[in-house]
C-alpha atoms as a PDB file:
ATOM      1  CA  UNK A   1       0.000   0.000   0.000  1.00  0.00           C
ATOM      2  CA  UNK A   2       0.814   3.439  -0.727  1.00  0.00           C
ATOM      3  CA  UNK A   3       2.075   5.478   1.796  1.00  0.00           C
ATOM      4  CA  UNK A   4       0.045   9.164   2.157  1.00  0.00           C
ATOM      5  CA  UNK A   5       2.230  12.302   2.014  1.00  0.00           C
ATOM      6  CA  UNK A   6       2.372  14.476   4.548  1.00  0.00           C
ATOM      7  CA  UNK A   7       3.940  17.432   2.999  1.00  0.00           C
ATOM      8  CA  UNK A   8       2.856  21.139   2.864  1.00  0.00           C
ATOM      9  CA  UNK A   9       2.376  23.337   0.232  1.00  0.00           C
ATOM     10  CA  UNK A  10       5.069  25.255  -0.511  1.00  0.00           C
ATOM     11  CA  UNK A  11       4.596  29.220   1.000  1.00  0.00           C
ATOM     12  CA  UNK A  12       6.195  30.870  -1.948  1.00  0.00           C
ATOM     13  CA  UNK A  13       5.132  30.452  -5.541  1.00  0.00           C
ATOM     14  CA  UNK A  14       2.111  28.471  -5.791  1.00  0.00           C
ATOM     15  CA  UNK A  15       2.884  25.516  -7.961  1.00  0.00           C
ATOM     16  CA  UNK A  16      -0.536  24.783  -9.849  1.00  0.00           C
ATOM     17  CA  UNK A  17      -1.605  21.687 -11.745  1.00  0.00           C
ATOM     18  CA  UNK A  18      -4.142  22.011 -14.445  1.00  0.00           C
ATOM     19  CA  UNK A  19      -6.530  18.679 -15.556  1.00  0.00           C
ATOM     20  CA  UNK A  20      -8.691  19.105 -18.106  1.00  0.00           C
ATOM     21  CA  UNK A  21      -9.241  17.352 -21.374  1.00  0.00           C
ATOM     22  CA  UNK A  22     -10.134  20.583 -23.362  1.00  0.00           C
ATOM     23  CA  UNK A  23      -7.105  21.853 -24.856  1.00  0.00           C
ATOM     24  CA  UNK A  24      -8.568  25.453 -25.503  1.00  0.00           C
ATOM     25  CA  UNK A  25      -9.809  25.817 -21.565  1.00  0.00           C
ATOM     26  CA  UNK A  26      -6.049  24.685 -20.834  1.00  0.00           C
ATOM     27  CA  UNK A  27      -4.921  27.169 -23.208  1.00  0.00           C
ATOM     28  CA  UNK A  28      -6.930  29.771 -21.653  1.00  0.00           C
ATOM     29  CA  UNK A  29      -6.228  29.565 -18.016  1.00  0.00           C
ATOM     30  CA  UNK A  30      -2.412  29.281 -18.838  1.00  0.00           C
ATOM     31  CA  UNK A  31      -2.840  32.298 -20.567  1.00  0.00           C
ATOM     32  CA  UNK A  32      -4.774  33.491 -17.793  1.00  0.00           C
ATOM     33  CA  UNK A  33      -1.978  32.641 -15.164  1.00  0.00           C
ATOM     34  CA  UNK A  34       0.912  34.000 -17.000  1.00  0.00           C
ATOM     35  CA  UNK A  35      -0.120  37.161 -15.638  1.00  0.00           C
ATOM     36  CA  UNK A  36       0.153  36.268 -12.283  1.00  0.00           C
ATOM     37  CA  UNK A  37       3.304  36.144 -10.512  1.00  0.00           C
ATOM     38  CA  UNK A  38       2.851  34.287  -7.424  1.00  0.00           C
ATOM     39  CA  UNK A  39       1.630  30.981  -9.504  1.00  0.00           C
ATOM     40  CA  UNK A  40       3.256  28.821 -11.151  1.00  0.00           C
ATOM     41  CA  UNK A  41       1.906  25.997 -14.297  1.00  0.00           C
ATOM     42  CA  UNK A  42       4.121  23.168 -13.933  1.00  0.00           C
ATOM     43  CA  UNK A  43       1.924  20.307 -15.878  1.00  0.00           C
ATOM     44  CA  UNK A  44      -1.154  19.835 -17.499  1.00  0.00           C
ATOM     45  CA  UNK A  45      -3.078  16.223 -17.110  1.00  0.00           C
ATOM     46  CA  UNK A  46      -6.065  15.092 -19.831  1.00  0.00           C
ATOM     47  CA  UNK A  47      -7.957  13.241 -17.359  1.00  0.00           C
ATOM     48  CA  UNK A  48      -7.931  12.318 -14.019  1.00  0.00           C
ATOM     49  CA  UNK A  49      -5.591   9.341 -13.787  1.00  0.00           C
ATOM     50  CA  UNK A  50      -2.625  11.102 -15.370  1.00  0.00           C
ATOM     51  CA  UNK A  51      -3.961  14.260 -12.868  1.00  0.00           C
ATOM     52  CA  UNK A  52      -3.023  11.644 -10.081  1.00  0.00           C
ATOM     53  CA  UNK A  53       0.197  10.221 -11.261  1.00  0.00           C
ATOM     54  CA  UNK A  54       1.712  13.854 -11.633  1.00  0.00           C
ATOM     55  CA  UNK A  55       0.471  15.422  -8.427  1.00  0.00           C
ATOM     56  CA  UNK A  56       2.634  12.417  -6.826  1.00  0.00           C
ATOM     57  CA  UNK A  57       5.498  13.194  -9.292  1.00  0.00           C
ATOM     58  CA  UNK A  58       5.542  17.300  -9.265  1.00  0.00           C
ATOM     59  CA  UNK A  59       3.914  17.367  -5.326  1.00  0.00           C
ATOM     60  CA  UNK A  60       1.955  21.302  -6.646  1.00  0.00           C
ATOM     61  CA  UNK A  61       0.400  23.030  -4.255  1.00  0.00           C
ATOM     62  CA  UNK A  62      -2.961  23.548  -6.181  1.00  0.00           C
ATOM     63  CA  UNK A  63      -4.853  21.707  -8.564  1.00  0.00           C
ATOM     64  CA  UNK A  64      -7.461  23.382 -10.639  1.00  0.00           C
ATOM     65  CA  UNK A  65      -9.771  20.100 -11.806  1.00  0.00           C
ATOM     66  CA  UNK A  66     -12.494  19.438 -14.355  1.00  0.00           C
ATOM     67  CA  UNK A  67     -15.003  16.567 -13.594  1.00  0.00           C
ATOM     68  CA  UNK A  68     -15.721  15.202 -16.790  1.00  0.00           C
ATOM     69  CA  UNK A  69     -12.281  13.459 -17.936  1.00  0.00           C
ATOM     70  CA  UNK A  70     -11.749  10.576 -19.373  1.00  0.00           C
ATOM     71  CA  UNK A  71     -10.468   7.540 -17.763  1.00  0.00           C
ATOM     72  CA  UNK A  72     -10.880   8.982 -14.051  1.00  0.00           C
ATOM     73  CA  UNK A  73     -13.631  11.188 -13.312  1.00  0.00           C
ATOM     74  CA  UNK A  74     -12.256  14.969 -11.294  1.00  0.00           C
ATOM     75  CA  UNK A  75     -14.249  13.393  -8.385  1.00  0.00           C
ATOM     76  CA  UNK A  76     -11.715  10.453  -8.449  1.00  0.00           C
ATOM     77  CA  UNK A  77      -8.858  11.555  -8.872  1.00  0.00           C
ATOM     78  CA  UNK A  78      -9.538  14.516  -6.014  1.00  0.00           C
ATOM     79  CA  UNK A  79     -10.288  11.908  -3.832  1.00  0.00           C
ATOM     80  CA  UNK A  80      -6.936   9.945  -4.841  1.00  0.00           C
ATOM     81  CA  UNK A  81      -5.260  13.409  -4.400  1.00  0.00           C
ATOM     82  CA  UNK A  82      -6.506  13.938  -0.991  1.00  0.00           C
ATOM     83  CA  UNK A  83      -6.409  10.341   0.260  1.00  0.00           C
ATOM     84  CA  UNK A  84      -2.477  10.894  -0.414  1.00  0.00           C
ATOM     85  CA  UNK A  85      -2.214  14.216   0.896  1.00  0.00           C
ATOM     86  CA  UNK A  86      -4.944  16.360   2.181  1.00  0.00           C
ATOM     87  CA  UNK A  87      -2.682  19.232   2.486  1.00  0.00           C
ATOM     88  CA  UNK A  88      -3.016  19.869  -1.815  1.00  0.00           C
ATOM     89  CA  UNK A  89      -5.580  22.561  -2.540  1.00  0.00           C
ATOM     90  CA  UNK A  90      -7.927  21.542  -5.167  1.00  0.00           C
ATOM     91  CA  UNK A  91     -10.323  23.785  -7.399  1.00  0.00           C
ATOM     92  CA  UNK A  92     -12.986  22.427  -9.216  1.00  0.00           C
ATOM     93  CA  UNK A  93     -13.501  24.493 -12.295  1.00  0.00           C
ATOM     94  CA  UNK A  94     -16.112  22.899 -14.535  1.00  0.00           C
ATOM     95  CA  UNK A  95     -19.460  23.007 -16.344  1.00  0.00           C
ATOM     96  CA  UNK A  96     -21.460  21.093 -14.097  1.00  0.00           C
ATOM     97  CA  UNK A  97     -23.347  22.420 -10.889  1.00  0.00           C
ATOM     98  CA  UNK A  98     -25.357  18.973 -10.150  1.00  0.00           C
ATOM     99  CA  UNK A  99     -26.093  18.782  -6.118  1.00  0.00           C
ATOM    100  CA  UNK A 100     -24.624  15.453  -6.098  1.00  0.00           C
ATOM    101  CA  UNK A 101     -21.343  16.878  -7.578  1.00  0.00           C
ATOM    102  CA  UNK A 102     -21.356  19.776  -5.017  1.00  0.00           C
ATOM    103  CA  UNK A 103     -21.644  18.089  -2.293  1.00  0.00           C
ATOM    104  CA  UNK A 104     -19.825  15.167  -2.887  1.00  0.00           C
ATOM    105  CA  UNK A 105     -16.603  17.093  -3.676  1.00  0.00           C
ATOM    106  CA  UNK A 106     -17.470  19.446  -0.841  1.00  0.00           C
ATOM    107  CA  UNK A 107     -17.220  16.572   1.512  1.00  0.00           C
ATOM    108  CA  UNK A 108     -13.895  15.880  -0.061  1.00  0.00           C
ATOM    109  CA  UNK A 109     -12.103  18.620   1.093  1.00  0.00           C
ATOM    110  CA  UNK A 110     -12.054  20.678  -2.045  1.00  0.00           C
ATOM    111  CA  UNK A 111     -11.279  24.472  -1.588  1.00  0.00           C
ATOM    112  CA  UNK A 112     -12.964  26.242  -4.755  1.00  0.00           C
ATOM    113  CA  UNK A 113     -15.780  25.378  -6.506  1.00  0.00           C
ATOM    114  CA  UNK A 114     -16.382  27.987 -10.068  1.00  0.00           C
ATOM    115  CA  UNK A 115     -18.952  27.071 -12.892  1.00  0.00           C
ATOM    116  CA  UNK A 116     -17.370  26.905 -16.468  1.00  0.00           C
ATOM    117  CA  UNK A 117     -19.841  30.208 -17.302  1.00  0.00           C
ATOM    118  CA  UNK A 118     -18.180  32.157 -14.752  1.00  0.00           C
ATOM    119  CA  UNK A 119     -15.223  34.036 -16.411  1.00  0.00           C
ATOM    120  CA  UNK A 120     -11.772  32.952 -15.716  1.00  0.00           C
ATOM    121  CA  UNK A 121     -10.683  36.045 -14.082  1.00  0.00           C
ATOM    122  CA  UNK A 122     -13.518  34.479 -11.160  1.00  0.00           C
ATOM    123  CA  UNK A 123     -10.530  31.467 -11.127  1.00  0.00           C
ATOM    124  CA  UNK A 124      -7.832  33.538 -10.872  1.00  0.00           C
ATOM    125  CA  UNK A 125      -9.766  35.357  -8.026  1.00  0.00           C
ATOM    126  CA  UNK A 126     -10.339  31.718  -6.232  1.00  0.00           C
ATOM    127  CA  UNK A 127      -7.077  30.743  -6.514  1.00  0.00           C
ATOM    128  CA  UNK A 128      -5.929  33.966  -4.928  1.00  0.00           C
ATOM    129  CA  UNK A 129      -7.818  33.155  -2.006  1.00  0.00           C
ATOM    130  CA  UNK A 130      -7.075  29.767  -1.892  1.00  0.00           C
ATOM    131  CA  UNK A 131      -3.160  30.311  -2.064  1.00  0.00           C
ATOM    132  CA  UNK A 132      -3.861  32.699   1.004  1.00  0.00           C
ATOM    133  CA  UNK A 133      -5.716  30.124   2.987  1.00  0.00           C
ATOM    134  CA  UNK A 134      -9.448  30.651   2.325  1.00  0.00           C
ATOM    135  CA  UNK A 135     -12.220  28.827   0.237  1.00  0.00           C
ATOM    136  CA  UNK A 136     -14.516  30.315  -3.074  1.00  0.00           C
ATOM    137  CA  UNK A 137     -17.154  28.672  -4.124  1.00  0.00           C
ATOM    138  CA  UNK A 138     -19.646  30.679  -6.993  1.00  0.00           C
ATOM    139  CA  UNK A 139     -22.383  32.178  -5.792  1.00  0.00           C
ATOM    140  CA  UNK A 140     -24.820  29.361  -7.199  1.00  0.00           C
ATOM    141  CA  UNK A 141     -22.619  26.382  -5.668  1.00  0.00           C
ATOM    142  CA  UNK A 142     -22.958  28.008  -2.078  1.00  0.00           C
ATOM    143  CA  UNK A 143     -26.906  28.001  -2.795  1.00  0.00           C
ATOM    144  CA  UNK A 144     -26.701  24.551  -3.556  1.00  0.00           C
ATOM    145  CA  UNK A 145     -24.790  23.951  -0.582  1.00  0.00           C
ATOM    146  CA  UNK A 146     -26.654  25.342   1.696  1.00  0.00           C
ATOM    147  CA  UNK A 147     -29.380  23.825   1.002  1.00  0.00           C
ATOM    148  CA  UNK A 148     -28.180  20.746   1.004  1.00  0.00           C
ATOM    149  CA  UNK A 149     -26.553  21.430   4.389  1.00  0.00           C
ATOM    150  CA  UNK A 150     -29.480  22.639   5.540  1.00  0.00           C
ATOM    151  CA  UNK A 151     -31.128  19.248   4.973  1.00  0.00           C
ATOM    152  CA  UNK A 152     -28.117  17.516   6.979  1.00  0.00           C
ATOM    153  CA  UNK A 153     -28.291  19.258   9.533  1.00  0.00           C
ATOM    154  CA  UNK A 154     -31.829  18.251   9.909  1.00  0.00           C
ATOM    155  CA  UNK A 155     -31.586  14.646   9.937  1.00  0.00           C
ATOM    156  CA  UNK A 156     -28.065  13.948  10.935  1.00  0.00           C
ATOM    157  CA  UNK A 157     -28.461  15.191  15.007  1.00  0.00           C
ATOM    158  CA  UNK A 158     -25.743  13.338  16.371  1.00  0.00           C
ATOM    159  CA  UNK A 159     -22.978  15.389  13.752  1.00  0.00           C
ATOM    160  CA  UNK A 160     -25.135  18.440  14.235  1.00  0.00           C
ATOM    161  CA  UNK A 161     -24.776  18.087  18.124  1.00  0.00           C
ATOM    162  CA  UNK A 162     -20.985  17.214  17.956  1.00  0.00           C
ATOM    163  CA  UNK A 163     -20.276  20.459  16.334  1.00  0.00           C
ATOM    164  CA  UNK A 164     -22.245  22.424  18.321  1.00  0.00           C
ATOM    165  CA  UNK A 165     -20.483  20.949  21.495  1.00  0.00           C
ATOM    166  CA  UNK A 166     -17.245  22.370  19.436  1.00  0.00           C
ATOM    167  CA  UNK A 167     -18.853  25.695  18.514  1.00  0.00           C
ATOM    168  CA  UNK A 168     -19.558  26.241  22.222  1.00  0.00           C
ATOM    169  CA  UNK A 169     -15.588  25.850  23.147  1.00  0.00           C
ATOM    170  CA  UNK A 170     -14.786  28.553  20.851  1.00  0.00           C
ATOM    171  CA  UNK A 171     -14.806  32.717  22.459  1.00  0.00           C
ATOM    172  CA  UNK A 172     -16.529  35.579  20.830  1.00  0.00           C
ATOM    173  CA  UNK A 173     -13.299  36.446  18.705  1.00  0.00           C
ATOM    174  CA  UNK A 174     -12.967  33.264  17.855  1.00  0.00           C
ATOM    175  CA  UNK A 175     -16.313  32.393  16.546  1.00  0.00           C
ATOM    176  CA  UNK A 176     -15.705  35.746  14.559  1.00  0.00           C
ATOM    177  CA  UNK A 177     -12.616  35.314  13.107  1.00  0.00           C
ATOM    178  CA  UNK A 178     -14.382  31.558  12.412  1.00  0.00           C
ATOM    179  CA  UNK A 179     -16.694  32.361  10.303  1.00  0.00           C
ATOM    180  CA  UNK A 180     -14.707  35.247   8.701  1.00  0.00           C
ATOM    181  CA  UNK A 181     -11.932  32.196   7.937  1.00  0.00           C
ATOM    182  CA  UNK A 182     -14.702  30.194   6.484  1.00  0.00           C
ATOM    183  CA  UNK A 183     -16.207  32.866   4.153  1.00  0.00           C
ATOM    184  CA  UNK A 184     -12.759  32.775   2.587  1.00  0.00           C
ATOM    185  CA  UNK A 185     -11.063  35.793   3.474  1.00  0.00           C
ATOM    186  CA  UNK A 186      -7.759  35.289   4.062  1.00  0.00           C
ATOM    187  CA  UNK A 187      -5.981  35.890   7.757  1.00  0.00           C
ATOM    188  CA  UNK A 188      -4.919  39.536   6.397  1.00  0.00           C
ATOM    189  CA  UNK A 189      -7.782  40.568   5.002  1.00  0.00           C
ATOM    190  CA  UNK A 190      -9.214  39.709   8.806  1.00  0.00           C
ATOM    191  CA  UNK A 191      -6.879  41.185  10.284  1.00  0.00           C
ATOM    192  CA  UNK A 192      -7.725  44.877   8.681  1.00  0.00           C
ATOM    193  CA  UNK A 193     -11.147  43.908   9.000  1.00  0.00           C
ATOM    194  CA  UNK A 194     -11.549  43.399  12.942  1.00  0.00           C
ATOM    195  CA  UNK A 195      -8.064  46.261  13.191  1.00  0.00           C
ATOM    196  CA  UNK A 196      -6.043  43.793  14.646  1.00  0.00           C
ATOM    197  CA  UNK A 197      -2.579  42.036  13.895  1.00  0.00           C
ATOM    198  CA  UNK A 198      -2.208  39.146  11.166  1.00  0.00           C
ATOM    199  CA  UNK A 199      -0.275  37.271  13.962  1.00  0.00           C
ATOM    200  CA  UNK A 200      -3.009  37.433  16.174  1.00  0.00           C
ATOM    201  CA  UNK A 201      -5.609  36.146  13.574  1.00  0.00           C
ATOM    202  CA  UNK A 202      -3.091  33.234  13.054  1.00  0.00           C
ATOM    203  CA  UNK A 203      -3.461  32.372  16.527  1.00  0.00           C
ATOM    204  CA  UNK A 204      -7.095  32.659  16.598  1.00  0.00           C
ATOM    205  CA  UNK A 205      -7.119  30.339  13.988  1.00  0.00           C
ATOM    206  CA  UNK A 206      -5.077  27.755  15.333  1.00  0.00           C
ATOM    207  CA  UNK A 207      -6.972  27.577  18.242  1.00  0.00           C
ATOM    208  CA  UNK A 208     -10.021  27.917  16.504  1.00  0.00           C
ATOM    209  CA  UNK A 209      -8.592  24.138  14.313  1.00  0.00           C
ATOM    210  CA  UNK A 210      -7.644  22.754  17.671  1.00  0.00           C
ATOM    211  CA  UNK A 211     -10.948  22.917  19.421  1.00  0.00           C
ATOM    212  CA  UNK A 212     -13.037  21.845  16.380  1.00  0.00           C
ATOM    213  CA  UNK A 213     -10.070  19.460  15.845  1.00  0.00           C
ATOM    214  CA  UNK A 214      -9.829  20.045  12.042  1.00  0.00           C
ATOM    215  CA  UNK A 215      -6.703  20.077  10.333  1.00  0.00           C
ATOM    216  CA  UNK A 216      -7.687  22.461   7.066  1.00  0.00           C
ATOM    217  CA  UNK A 217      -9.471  25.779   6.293  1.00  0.00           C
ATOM    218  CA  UNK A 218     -12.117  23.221   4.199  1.00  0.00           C
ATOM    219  CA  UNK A 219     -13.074  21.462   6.815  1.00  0.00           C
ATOM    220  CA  UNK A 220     -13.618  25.025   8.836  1.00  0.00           C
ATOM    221  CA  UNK A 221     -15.994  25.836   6.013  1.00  0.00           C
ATOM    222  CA  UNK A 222     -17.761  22.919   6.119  1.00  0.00           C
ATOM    223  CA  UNK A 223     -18.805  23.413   9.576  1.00  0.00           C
ATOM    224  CA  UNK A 224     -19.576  26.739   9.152  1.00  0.00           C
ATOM    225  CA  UNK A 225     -21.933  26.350   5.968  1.00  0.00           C
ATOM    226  CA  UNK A 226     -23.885  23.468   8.623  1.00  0.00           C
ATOM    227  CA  UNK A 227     -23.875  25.769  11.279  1.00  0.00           C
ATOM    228  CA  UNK A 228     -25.678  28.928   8.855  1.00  0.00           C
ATOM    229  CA  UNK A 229     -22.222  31.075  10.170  1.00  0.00           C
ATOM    230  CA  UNK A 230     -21.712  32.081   6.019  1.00  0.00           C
ATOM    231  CA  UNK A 231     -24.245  34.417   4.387  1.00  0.00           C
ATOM    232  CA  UNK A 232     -25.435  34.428   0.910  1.00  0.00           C
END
């Protein structure tokens, strides 16, 4: 058996992975990217098997995924990609905004979520705030979302109860900066927001992942979206 990575993203230039099997929506977010300093393309995959195979050989720090691939499925191979290390940010960028697909990935781990009709300056935008350690989902994916979270939360009362009992450990700042963190703005932009220092956002935060005992700023959103703590 494989054993699962537990590397971090690298801090500096975000290495980014693009799988898609259109060659002209490949073309376009390179093009799109080239602009952008702080990213880096280093491989394109056709579908979601050869996605796989070079995450594990170039270890990026983001993947920006399609669904519909040949061979593997986005949905498969994200799963792969997390199973071997959760720490890799993936963005779904496709044409599908099926519940099942939502939610599925959601539960997954993913970190971005944009529709194929959205323009790819919206992409550029998500993996801004992804890089900086916040989530983006479009604004018709978050419906989706919370509605089906909505649903969970009414027929799942044991998970529902579990994170409230976490919710209640957290202070006022906390459940603040919490729901600030999992409306994807970034510890800086917090920061400004609430007129306080970066550092201490970054410590509200880990304290905030210790007493929910979640390891990602995915997982953070997740709770928050079941707990109605992100508006739309």
């Amino acid at each position: 058996m494989e054993q699962k990575s537990t590397e971090k993203p690298h801090v500096g230039k975000t290495k980014t992975l693009l799988a898609d099997d259109h060659p002209v929506v490949l073309e376009g977010i390179i093009r799109a990217f080239e602009k952008e300093p702080d990213f880096e393309i280093v491989g394109t995959a056709p579908d979601g098997f050869q996605a796989v195979k070079m995450v594990k050989a170039l270890k990026p720090d983001l993947v920006i995924m399609d669904i519909s691939m040949p061979n593997m499925k986005g949905i498969d191979a994200t799963q792969e990609i997390k199973t071997w290390n959760e720490q890799i940010q993936v963005l779904i960028y496709t044409m599908y905004s099926d519940r099942e697909y939502i939610t599925t990935l959601f539960r997954l781990g993913i970190s971005a979520y944009i529709l194929k009709r959205e323009p790819i300056k919206e992409v550029i935008r998500a993996a801004k705030v992804v890089k900086y350690g916040g989530t983006y989902f479009s604004s018709g994916v978050r419906k989706v979302l919370s509605e089906q979270l909505d649903a969970l939360t009414m027929g799942d009362l044991a998970e529902v109860r579990e994170m409230q009992n976490g919710i209640t450990k957290l202070t006022v700042r906390e459940k603040e900066v919490f729901a600030l963190l999992a409306d994807g703005l970034t510890p800086k932009e917090i920061a400004e927001r609430l007129c306080i220092s970066t550092k201490t956002i970054e410590t509200h935060k880990y304290n905030i992942m210790h007493k929910l005992e979640v390891s990602s700023i995915a997982q953070l959103t997740k709770i928050a979206f079941k707990k109605g703590l992100i508006e739309f």
